[in-house]
N, C-alpha and C. Protein backbone atom coordinates (compact mmCIF):
# COMPACT_ATOMS: atom_id res chain seq x y z
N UNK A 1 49.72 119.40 102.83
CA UNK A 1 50.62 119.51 101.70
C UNK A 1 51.44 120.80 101.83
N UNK A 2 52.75 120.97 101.38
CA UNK A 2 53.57 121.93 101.79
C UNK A 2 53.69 122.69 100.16
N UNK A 3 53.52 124.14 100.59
CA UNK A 3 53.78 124.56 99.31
C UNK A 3 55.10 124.71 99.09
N UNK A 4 55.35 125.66 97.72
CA UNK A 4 56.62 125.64 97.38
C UNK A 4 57.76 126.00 98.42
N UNK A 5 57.43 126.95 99.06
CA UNK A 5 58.52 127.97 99.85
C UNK A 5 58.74 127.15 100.91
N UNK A 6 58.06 126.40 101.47
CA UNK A 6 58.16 125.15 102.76
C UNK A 6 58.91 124.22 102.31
N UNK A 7 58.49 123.45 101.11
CA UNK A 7 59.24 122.43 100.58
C UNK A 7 61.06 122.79 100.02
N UNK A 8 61.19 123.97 99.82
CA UNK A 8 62.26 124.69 99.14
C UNK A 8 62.82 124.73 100.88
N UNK A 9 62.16 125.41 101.59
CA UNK A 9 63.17 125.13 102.97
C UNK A 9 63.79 124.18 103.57
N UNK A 10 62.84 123.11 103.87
CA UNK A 10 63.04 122.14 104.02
C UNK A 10 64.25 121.25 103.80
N UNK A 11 64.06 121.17 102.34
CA UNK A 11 65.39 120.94 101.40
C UNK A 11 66.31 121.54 101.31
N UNK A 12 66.34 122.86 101.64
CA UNK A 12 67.54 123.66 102.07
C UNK A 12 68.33 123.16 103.22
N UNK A 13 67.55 122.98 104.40
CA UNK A 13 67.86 122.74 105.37
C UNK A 13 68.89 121.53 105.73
N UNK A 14 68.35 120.68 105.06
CA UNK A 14 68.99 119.52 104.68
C UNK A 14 69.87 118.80 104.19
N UNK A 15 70.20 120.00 103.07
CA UNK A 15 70.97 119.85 102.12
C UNK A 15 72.19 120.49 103.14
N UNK A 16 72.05 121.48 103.27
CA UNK A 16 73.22 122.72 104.12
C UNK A 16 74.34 121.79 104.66
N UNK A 17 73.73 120.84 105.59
CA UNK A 17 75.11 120.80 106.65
C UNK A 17 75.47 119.46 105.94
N UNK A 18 76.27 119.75 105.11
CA UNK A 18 76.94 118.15 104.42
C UNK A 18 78.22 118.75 104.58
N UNK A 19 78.99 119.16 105.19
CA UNK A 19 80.56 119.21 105.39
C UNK A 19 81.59 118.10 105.04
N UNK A 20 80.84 117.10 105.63
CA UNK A 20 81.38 115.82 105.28
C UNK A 20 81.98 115.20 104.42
N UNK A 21 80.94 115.90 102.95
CA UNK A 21 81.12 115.25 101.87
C UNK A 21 82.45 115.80 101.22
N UNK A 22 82.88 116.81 101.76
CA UNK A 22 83.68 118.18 101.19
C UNK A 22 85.12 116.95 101.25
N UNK A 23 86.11 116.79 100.46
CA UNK A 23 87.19 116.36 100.37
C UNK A 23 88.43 116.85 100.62
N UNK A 24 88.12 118.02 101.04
CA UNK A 24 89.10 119.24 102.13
C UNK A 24 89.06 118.67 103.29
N UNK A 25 87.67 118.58 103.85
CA UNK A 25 87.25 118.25 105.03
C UNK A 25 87.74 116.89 105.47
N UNK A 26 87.79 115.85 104.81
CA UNK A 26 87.80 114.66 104.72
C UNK A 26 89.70 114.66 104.77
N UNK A 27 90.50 115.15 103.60
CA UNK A 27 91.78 115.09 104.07
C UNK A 27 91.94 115.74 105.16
N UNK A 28 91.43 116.59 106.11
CA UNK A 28 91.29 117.29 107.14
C UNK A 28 91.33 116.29 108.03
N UNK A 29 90.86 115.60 107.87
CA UNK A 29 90.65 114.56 109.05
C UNK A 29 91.81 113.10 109.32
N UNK A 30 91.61 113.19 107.81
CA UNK A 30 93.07 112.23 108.33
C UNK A 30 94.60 113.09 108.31
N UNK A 31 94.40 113.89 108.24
CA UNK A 31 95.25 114.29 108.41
C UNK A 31 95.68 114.93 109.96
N UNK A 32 94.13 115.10 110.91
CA UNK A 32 94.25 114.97 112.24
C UNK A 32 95.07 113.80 112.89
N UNK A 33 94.48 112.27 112.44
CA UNK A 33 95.00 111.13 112.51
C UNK A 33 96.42 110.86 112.28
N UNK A 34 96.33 111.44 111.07
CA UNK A 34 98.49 111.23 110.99
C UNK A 34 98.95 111.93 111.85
N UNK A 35 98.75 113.22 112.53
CA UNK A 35 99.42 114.40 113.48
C UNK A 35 99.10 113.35 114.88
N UNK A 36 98.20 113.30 114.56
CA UNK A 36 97.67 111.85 116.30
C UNK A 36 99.27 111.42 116.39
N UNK A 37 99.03 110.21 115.44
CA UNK A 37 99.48 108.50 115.88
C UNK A 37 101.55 109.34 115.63
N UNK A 38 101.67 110.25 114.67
CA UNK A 38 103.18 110.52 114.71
C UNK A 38 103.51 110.93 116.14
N UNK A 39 102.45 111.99 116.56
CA UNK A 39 102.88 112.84 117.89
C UNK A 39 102.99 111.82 119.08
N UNK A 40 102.36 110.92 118.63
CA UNK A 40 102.35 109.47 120.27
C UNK A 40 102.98 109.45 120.13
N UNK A 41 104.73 109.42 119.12
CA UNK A 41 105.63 108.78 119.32
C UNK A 41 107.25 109.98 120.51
N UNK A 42 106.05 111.30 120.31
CA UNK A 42 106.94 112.49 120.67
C UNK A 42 107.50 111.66 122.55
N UNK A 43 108.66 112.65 122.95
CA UNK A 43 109.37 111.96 124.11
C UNK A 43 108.36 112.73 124.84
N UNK A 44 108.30 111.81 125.89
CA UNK A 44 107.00 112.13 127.57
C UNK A 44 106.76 113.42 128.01
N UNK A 45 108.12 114.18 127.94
CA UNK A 45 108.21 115.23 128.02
C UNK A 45 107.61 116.12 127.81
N UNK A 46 107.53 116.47 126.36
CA UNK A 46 106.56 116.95 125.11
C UNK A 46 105.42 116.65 125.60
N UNK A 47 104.61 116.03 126.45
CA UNK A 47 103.23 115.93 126.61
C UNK A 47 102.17 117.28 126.58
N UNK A 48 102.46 117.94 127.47
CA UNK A 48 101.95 118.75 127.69
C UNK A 48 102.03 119.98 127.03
N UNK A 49 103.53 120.34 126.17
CA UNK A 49 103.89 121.28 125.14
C UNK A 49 103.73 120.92 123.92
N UNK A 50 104.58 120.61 123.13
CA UNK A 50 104.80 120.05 121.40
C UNK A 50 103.41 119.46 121.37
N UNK A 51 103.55 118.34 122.05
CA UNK A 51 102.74 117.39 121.26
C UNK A 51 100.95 117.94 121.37
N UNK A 52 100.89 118.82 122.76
CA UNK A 52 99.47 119.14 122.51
C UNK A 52 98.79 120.37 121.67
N UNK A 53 100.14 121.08 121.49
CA UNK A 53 100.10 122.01 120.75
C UNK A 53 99.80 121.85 119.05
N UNK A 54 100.35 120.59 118.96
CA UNK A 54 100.43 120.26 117.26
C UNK A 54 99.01 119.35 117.05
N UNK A 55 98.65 118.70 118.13
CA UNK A 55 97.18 117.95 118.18
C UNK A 55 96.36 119.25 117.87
N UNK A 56 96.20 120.36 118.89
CA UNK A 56 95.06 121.05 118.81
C UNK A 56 94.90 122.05 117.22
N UNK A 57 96.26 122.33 116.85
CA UNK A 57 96.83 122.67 115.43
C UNK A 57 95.96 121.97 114.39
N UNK A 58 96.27 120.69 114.21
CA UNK A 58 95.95 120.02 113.15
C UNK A 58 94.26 119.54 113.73
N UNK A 59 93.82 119.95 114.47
CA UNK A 59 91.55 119.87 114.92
C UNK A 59 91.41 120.71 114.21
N UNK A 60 92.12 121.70 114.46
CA UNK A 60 91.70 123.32 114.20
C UNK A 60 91.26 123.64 112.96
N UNK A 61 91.91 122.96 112.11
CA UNK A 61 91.78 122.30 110.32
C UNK A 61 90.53 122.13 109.72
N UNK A 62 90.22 121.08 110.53
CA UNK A 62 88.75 120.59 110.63
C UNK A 62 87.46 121.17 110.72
N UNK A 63 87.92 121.91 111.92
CA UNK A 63 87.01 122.38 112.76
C UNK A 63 86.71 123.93 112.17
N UNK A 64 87.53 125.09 111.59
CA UNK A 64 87.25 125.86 110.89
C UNK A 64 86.91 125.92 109.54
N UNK A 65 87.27 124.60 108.80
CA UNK A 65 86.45 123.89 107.67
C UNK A 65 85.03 124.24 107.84
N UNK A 66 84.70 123.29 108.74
CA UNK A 66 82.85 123.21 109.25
C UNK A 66 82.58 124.33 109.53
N UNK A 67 83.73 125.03 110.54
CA UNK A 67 82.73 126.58 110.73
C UNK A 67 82.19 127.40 109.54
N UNK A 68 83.06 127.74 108.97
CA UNK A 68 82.69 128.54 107.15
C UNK A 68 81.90 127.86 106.61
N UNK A 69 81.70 126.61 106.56
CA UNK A 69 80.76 126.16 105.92
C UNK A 69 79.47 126.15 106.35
N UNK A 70 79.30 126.42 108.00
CA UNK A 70 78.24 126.57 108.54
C UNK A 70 77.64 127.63 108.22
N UNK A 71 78.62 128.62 108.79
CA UNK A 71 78.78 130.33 107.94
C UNK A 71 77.70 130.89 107.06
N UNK A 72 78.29 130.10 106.34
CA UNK A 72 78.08 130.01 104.59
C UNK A 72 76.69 129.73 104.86
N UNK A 73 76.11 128.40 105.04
CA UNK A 73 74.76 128.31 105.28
C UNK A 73 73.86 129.33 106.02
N UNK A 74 74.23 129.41 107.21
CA UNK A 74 73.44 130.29 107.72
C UNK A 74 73.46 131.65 106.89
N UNK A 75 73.73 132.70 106.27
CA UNK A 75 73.94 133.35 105.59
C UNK A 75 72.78 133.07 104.15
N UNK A 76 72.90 132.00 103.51
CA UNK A 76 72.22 131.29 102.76
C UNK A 76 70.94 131.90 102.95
N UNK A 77 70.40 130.51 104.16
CA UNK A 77 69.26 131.31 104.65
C UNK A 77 68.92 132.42 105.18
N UNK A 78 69.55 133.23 105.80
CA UNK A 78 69.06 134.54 105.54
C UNK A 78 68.63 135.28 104.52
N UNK A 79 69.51 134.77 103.25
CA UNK A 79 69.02 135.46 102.40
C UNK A 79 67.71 135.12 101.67
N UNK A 80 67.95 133.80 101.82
CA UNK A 80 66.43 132.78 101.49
C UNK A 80 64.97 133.53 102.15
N UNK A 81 65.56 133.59 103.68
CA UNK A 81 64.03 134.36 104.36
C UNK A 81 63.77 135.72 104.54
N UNK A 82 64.77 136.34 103.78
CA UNK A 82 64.57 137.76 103.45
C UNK A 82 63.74 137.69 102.10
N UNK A 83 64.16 136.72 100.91
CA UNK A 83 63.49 137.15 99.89
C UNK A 83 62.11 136.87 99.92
N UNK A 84 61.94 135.79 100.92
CA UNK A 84 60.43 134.99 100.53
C UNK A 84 59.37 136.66 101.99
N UNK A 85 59.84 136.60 102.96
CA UNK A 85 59.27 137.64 103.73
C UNK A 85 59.04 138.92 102.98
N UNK A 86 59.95 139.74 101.46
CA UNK A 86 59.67 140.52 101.29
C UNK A 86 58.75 139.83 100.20
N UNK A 87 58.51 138.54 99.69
CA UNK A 87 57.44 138.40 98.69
C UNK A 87 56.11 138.22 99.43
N UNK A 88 56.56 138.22 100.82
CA UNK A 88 54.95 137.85 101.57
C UNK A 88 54.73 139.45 101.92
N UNK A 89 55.35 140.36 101.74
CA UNK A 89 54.65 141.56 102.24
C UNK A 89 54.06 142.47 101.38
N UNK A 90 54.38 141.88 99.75
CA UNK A 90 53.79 142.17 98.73
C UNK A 90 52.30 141.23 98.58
N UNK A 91 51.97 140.77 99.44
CA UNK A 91 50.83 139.96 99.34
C UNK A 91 49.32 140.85 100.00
């Protein structure tokens, strides 16, 4: 059986990485998709300049979304296993 501070992690843990659910994140993403399917239409040329430049632009969205939010978590727990370590050294 897990006591409190295990079960409280646990569920921390779990809970943390939901980025997903975030509706930033989510217009983030289609909004990768619209920068996609418009930029296919850029001239051949543009391959390698414009168009990959504005692809990696509009990931970047996304992708620093999740980072802060990872951030954020990890941080979380730190502070989580700082408080419970200084309640175990009062033990």
């Amino acid at each position: 059986m897990l006591d409190a501070g295990s079960w409280m992690l646990q569920n921390f843990i779990k809970m943390s990485f939901k980025f997903e659910k975030l509706t930033i994140w989510q217009d983030s993403m289609n909004y990768g998709e619209k920068i996609f399917n418009t930029s296919s239409i850029f001239p051949k040329e543009e391959t390698f300049n414009l168009t990959s430049q504005i692809r990696r632009a509009s990931d970047s969205i996304a992708l620093n979304i999740s980072e802060e939010v990872f951030y954020k978590v990890i941080l979380n727990l730190k502070s989580f296993l700082d408080i419970r370590f200084v309640h175990w050294q009062k033990w």
